[in-house]
N, C-alpha and C. Protein backbone atom coordinates (compact mmCIF):
# COMPACT_ATOMS: atom_id res chain seq x y z
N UNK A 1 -22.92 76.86 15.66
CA UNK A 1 -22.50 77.80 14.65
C UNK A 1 -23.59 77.92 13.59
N UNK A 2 -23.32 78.99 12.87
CA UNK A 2 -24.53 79.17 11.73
C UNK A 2 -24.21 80.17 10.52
N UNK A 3 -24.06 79.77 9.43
CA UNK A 3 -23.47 80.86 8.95
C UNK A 3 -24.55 82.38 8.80
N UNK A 4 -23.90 83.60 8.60
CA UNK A 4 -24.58 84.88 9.13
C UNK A 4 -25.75 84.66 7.55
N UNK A 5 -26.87 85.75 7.92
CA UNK A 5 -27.77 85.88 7.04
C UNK A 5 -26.92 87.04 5.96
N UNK A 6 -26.97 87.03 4.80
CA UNK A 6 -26.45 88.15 3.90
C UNK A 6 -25.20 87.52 3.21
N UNK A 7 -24.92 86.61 3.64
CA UNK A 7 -23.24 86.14 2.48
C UNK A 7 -24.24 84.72 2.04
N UNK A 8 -23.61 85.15 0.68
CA UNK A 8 -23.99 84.14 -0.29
C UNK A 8 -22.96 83.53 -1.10
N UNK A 9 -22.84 81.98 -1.14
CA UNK A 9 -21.65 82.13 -2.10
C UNK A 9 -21.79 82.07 -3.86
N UNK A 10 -21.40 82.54 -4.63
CA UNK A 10 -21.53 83.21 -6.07
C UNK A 10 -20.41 82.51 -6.71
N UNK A 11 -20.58 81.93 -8.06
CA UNK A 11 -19.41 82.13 -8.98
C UNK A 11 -19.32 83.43 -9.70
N UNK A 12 -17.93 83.89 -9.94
CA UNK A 12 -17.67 85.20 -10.25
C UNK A 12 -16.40 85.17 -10.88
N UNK A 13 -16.72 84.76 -12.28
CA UNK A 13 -15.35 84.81 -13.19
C UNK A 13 -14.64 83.65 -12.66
N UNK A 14 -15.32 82.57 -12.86
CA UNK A 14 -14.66 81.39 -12.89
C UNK A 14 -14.23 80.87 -11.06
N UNK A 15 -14.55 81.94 -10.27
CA UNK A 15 -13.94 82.11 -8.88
C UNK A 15 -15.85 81.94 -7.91
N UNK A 16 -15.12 80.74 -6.95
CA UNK A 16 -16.12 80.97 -5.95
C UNK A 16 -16.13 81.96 -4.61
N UNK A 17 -16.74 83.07 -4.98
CA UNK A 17 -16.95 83.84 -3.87
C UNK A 17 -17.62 83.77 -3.14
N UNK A 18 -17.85 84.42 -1.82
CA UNK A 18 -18.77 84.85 -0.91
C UNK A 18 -18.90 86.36 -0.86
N UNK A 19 -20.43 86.53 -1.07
CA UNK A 19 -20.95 88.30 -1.64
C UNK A 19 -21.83 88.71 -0.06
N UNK A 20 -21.03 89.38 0.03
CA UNK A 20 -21.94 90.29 0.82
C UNK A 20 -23.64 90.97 0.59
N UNK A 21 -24.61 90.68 0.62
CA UNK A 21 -25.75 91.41 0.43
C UNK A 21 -26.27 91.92 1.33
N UNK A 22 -27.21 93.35 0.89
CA UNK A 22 -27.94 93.81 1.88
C UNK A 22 -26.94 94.75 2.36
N UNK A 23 -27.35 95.94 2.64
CA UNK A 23 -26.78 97.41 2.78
C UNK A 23 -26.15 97.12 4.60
N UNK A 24 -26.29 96.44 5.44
CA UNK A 24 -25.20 96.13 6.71
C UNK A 24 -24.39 95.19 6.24
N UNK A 25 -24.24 94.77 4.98
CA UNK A 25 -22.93 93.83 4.92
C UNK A 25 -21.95 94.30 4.08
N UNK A 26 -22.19 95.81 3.82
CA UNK A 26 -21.44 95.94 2.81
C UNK A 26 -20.12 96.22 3.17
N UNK A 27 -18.88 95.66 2.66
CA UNK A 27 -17.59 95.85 3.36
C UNK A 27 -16.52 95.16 2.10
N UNK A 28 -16.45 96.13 1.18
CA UNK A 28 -15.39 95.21 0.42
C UNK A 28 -13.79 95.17 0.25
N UNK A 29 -13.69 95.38 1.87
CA UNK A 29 -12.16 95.54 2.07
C UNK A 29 -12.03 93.84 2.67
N UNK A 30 -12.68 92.79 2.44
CA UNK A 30 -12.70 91.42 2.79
C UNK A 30 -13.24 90.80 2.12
N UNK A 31 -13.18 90.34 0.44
CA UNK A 31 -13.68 89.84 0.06
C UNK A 31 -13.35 88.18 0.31
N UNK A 32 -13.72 87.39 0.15
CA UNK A 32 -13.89 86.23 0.64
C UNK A 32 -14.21 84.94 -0.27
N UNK A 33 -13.01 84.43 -1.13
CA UNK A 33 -12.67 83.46 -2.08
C UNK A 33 -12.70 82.34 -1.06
N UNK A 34 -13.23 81.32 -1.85
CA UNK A 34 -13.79 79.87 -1.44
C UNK A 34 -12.76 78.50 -2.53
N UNK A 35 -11.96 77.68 -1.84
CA UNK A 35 -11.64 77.03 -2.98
C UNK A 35 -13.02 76.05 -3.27
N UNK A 36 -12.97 74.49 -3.79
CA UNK A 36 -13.76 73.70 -4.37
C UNK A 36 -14.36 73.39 -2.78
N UNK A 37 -13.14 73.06 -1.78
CA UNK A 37 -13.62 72.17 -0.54
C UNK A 37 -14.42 73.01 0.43
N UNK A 38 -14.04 74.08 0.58
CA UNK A 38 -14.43 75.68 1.46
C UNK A 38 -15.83 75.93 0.79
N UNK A 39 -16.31 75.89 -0.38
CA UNK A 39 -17.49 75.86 -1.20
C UNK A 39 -18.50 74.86 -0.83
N UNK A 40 -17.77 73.79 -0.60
CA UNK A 40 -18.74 72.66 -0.73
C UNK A 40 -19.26 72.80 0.73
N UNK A 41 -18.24 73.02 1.52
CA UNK A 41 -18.74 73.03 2.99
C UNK A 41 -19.55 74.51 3.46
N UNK A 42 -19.56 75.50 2.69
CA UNK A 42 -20.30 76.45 2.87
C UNK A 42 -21.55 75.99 2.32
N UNK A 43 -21.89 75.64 1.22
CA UNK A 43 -23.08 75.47 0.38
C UNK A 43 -23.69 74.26 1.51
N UNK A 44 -23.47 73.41 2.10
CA UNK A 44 -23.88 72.50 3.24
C UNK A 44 -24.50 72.89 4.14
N UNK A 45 -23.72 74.20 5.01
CA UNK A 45 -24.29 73.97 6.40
C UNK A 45 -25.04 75.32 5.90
N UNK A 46 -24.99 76.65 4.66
CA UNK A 46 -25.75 77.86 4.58
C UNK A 46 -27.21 76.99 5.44
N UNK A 47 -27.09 78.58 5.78
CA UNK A 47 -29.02 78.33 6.64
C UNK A 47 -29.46 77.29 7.66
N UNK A 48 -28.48 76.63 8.01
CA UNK A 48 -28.53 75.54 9.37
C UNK A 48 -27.38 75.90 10.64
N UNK A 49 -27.68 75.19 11.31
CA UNK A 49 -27.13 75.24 12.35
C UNK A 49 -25.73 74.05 12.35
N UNK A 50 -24.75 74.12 12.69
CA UNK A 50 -23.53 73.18 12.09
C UNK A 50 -22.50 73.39 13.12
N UNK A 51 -21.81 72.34 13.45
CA UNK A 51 -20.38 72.06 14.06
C UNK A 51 -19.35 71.64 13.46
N UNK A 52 -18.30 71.49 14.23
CA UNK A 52 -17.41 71.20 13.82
C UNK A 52 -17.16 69.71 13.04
N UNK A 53 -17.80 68.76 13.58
CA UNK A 53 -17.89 67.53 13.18
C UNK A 53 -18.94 67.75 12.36
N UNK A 54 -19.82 68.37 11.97
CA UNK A 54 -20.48 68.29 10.59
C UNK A 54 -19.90 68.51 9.46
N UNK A 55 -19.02 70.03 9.74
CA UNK A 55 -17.95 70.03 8.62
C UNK A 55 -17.15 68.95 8.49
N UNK A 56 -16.79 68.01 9.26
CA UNK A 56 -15.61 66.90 9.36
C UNK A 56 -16.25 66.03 8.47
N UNK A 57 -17.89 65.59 8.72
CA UNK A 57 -18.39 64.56 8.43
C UNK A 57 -18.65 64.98 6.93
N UNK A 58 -18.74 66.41 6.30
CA UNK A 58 -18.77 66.65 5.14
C UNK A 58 -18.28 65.95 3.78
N UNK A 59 -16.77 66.47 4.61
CA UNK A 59 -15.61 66.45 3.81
C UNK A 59 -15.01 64.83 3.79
N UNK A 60 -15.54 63.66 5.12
CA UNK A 60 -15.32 62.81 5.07
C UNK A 60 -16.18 61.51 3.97
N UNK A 61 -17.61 62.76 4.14
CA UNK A 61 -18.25 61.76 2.78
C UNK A 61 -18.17 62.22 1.13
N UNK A 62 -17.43 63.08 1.32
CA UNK A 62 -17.55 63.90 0.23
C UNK A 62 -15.84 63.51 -0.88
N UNK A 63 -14.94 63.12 0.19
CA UNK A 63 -13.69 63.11 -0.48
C UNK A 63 -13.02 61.98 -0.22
N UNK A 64 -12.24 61.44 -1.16
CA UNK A 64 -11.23 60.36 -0.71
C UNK A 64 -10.01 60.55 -1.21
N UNK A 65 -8.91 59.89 -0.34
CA UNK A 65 -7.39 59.86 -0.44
C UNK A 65 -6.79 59.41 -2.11
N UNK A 66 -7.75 58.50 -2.20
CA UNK A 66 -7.45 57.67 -3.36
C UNK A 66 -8.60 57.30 -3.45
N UNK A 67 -8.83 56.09 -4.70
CA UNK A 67 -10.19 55.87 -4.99
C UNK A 67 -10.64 54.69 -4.72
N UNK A 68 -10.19 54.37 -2.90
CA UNK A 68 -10.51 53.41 -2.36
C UNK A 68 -10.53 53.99 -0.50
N UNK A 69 -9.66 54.85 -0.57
CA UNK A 69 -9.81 55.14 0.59
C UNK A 69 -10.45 56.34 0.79
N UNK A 70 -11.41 56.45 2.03
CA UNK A 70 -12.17 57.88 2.31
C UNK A 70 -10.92 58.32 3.15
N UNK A 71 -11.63 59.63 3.33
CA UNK A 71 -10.69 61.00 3.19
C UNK A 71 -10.33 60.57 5.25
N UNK A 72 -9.41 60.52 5.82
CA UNK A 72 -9.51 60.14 7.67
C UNK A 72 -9.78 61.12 8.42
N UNK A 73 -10.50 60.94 9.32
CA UNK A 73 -11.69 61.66 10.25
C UNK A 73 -10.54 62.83 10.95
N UNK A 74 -9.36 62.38 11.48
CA UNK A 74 -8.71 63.16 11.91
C UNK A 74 -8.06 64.46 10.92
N UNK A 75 -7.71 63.99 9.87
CA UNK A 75 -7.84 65.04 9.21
C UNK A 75 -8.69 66.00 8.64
N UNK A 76 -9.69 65.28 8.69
CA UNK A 76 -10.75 66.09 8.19
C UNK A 76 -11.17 67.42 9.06
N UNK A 77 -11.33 67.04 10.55
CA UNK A 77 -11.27 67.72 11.54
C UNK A 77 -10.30 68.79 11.34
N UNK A 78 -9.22 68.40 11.07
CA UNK A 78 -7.83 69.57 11.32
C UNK A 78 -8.43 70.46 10.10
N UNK A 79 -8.64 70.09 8.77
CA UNK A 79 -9.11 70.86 7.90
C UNK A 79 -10.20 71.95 8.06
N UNK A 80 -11.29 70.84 8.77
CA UNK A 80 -12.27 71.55 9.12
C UNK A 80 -12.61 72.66 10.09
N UNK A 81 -11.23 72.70 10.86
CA UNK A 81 -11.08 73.72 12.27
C UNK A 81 -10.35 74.36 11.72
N UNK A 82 -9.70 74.83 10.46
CA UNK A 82 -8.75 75.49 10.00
C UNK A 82 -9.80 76.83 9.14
N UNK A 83 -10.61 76.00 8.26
CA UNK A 83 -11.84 76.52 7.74
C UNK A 83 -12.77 77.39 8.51
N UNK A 84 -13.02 76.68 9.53
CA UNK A 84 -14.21 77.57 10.59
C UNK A 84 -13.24 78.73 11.31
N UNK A 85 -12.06 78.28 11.31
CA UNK A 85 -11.13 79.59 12.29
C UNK A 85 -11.54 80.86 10.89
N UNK A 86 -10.91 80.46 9.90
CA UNK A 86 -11.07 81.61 8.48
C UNK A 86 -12.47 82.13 8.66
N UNK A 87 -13.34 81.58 8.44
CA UNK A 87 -14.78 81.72 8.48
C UNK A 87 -15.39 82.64 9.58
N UNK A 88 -14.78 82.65 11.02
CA UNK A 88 -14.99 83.09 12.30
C UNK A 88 -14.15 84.89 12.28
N UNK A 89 -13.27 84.66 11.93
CA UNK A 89 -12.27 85.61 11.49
C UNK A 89 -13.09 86.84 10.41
N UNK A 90 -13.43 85.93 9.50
CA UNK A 90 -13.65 86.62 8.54
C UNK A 90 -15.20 87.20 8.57
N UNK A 91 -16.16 86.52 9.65
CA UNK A 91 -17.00 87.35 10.24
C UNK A 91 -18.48 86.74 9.95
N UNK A 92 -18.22 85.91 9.12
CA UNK A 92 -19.70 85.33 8.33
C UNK A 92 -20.21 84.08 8.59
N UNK A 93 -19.78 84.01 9.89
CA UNK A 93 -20.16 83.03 10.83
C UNK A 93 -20.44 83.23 12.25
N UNK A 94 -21.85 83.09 12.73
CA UNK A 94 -22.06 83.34 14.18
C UNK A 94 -22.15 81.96 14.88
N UNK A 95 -21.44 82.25 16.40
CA UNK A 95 -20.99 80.99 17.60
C UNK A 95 -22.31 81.08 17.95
């Protein structure tokens, strides 16, 4: 996977977006809000090449349950395949 060339993600009034640039991306019947976790994992893999377990491994070093336990691999996964389905959908991601 890779995310597409032309989406960038932007803060925009307090809101993390993803902007379309460049005159073939223009389409603003999909704009494309990012919460904190969807952000962090976009700003990661932009401009590389990335799987599913990279997003997993993201969010697994990145977050914990509590402030002793890291965030569990299996969930992270479910999160992370929930994210890339949105992402795939929403077009700004090439397989």
């Amino acid at each position: 996977m890779k995310a597409k060339k032309g989406f960038n993600l932007r803060e925009i009034c307090g809101e993390q977006i993803i902007v379309a640039e460049g005159r073939e991306n223009i389409d603003f019947t999909n704009i494309i809000s990012m919460n904190e976790s969807s952000a962090l994992l976009w700003r990661s893999v932009q401009g590389k090449e990335f799987t599913l377990d990279d997003l997993a491994d993201i969010l697994v070093e990145n977050y914990m349950i509590d402030e002793n336990t890291p965030l569990d691999r299996e969930r992270a996964l479910k999160d992370s395949k929930a994210m890339l389905e949105k992402w795939i959908e929403a077009g700004i991601v090439e397989e």
